[in-house]
N, C-alpha and C. Protein backbone atom coordinates (compact mmCIF):
# COMPACT_ATOMS: atom_id res chain seq x y z
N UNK A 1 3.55 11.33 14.92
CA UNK A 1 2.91 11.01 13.66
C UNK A 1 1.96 9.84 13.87
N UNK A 2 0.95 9.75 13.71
CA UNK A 2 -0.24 9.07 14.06
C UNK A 2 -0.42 8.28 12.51
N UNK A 3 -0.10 6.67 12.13
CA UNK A 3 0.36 6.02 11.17
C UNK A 3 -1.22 5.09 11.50
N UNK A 4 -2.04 4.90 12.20
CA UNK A 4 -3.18 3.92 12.40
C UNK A 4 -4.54 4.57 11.44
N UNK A 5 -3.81 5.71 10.82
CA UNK A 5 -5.24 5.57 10.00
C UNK A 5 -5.86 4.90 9.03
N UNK A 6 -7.40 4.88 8.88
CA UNK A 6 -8.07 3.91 7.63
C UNK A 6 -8.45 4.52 6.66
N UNK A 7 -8.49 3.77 5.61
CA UNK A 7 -8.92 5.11 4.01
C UNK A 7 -9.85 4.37 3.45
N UNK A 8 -11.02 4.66 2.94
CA UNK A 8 -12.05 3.66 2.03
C UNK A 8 -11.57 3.76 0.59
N UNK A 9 -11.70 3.07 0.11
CA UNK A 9 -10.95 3.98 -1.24
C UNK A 9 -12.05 2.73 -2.50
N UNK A 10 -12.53 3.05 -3.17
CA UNK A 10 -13.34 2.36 -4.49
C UNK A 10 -12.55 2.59 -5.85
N UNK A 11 -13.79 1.75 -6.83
CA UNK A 11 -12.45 1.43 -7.91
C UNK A 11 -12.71 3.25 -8.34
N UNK A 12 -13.89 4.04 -8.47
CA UNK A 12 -13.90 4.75 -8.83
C UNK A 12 -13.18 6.26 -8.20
N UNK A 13 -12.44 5.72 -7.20
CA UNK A 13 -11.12 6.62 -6.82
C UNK A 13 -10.26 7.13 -7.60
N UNK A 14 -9.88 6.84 -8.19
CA UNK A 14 -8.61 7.46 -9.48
C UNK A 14 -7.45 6.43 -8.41
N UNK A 15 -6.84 7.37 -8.70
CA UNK A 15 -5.46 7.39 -8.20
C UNK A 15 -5.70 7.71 -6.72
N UNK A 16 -4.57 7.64 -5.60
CA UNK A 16 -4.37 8.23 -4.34
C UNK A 16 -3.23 7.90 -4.05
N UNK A 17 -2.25 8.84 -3.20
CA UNK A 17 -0.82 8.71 -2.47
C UNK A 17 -0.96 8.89 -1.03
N UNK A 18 -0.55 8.41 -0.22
CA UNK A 18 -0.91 8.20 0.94
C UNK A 18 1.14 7.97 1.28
N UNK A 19 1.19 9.41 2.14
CA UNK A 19 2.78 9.63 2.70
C UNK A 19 2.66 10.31 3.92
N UNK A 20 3.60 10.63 5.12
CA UNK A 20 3.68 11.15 6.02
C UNK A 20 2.23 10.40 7.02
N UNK A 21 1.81 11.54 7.56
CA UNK A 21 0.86 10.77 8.37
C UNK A 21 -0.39 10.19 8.06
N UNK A 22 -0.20 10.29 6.89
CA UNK A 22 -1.16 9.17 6.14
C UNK A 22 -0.92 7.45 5.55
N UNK A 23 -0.01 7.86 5.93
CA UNK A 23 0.65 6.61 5.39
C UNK A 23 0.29 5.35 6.34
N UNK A 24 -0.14 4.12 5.64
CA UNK A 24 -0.56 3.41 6.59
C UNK A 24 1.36 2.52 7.30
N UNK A 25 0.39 1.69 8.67
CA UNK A 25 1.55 1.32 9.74
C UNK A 25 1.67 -0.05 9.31
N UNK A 26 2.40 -0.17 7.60
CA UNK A 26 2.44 -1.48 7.53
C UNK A 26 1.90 -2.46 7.13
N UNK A 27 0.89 -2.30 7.13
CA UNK A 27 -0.35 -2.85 6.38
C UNK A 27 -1.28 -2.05 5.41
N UNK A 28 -1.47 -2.37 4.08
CA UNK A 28 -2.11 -1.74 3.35
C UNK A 28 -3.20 -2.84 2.72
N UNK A 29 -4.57 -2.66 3.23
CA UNK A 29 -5.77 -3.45 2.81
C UNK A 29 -7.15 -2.99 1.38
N UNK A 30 -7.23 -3.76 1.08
CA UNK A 30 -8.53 -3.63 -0.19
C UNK A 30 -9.15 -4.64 0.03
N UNK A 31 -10.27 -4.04 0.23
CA UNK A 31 -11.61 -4.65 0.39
C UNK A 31 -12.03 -4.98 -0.75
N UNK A 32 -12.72 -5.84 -1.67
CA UNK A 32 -13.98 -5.76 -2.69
C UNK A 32 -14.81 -6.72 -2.07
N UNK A 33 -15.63 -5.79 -1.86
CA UNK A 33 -17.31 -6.50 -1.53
C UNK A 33 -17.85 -7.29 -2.11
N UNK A 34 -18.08 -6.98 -3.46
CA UNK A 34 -18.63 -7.42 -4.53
C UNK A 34 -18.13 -8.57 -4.67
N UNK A 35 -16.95 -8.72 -4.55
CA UNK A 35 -16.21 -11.03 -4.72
C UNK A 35 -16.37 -11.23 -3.46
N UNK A 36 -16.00 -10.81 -2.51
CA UNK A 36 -15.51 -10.80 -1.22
C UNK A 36 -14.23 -11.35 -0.66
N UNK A 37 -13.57 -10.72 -0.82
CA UNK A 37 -11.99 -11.35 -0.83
C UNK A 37 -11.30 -9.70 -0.45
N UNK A 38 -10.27 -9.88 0.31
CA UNK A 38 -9.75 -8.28 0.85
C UNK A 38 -7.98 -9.28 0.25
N UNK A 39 -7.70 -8.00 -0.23
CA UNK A 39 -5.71 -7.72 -0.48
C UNK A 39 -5.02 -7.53 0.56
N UNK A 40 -4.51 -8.13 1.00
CA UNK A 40 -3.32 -7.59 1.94
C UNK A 40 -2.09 -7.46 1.78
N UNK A 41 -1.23 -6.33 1.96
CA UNK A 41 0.12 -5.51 1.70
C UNK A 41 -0.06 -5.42 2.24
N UNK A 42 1.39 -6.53 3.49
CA UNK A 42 2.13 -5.41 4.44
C UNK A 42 3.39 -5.69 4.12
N UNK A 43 3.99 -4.23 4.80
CA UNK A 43 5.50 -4.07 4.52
C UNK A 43 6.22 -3.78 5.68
N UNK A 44 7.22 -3.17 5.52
CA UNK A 44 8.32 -2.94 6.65
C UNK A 44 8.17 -1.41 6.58
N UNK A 45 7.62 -0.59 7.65
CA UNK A 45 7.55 0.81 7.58
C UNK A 45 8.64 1.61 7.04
N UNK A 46 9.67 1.06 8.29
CA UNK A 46 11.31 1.33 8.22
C UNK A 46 11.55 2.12 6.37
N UNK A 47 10.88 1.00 5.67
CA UNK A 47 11.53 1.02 4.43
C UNK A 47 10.64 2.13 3.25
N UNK A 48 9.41 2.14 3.71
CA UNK A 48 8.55 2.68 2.85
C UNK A 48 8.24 4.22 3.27
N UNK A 49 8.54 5.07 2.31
CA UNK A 49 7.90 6.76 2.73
C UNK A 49 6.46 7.02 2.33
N UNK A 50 6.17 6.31 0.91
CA UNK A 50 4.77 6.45 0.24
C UNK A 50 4.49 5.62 -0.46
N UNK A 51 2.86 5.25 -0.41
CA UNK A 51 1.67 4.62 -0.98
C UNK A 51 1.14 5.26 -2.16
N UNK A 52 0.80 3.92 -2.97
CA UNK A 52 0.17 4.89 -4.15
C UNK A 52 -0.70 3.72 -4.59
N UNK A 53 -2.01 3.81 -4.89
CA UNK A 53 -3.22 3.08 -5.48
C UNK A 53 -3.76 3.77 -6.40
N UNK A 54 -4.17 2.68 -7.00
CA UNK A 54 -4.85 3.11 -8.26
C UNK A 54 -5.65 1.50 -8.72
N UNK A 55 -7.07 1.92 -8.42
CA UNK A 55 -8.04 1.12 -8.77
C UNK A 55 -8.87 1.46 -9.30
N UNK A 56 -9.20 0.75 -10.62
CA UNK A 56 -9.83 0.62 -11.36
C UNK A 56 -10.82 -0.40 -11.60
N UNK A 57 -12.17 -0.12 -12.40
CA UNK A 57 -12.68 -1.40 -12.32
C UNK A 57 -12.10 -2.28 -13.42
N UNK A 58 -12.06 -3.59 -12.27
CA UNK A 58 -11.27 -4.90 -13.47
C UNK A 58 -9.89 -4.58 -12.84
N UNK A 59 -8.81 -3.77 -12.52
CA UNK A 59 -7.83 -3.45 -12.21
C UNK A 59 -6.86 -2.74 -11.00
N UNK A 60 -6.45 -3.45 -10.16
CA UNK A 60 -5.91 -2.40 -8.84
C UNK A 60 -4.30 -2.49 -9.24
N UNK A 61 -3.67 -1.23 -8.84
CA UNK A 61 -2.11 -1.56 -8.98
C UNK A 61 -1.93 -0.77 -7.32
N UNK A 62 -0.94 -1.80 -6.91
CA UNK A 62 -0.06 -1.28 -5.20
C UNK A 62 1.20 -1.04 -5.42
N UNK A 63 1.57 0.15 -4.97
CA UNK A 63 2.60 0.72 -5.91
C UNK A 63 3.39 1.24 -3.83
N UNK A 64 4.45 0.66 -3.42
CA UNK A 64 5.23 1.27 -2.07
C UNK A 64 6.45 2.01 -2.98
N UNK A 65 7.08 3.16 -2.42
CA UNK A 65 7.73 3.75 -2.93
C UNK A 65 9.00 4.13 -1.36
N UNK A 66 10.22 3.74 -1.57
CA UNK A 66 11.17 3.48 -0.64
C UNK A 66 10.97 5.45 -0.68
N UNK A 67 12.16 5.77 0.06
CA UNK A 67 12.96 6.98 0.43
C UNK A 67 13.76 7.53 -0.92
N UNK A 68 13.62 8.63 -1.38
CA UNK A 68 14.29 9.05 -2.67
C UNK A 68 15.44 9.76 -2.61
N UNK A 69 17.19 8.69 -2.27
CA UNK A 69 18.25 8.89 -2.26
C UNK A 69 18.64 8.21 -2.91
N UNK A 70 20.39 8.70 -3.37
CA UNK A 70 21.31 7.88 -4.43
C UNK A 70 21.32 6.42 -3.71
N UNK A 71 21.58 5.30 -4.51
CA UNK A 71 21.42 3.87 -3.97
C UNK A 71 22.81 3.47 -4.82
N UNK A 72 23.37 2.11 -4.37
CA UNK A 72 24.71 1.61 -4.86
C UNK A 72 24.59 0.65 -4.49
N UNK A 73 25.81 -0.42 -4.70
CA UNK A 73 25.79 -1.63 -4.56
C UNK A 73 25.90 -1.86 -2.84
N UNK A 74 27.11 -0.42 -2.28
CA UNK A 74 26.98 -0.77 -0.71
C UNK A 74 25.97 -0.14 -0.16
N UNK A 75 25.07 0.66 -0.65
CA UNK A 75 23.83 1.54 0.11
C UNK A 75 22.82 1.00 -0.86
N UNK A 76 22.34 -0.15 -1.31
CA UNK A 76 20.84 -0.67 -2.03
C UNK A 76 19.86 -0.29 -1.32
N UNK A 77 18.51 -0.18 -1.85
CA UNK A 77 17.57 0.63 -1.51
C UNK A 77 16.77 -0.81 -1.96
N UNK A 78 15.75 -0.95 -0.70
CA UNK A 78 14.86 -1.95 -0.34
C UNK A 78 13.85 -1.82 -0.04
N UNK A 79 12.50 -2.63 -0.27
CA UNK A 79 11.56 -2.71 0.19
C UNK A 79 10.85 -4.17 0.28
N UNK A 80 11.00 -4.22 1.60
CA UNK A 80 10.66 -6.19 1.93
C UNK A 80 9.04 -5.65 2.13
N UNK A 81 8.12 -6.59 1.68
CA UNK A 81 6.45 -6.52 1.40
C UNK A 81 6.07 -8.58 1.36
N UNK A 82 4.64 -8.12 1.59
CA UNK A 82 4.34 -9.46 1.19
C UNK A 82 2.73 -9.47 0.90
N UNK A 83 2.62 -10.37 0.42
CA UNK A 83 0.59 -10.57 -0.15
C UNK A 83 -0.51 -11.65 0.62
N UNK A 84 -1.31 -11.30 0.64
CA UNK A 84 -2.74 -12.14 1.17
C UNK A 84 -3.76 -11.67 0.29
N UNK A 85 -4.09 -12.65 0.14
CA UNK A 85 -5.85 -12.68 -0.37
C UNK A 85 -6.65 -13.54 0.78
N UNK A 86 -7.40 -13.08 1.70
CA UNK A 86 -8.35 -13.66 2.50
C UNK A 86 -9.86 -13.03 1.75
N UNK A 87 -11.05 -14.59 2.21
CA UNK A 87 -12.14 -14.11 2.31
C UNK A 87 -12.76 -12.95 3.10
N UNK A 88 -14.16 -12.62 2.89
CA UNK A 88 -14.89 -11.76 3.70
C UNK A 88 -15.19 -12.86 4.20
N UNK A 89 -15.45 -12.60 6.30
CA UNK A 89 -15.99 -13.60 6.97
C UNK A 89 -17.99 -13.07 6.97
């Protein structure tokens, strides 16, 4: 499964899910040109099956979605992530 791919994606994308070999390796980036400042989401692969964006103008939502099994107090269902905002150089 080949996980290194890149997606351009604008606000005028709708929606997109990005699972299996689309799914990015961990890192999930947004660019806006226009401020110049890129998003960074990365996560723990391990934990995540699917991506879901939805950008809008004025509005982005990053949506990771774990594995879809029963969860409990001894089997909790996780997803460790974290954020960046860097400039465009």
């Amino acid at each position: 499964m080949d996980q290194s791919s890149e997606h351009e994606i604008w606000p005028e994308s709708g929606d997109q899910f990005y699972r299996e070999n689309l799914l990015p390796n961990g890192e999930l980036v947004l660019v806006d040109k226009c401020q110049g400042l890129t998003l960074v989401n990365r996560f723990n692969i391990n934990e995540v099956c699917k991506c879901y964006i939805l950008w809008e103008t004025g509005t982005v939502n990053l949506e990771l979605w774990s594995e879809d099994r029963p969860h409990s107090k001894q089997s909790p269902l996780a997803v460790s992530h974290g954020y960046g905002v860097m400039g465009i150089s």
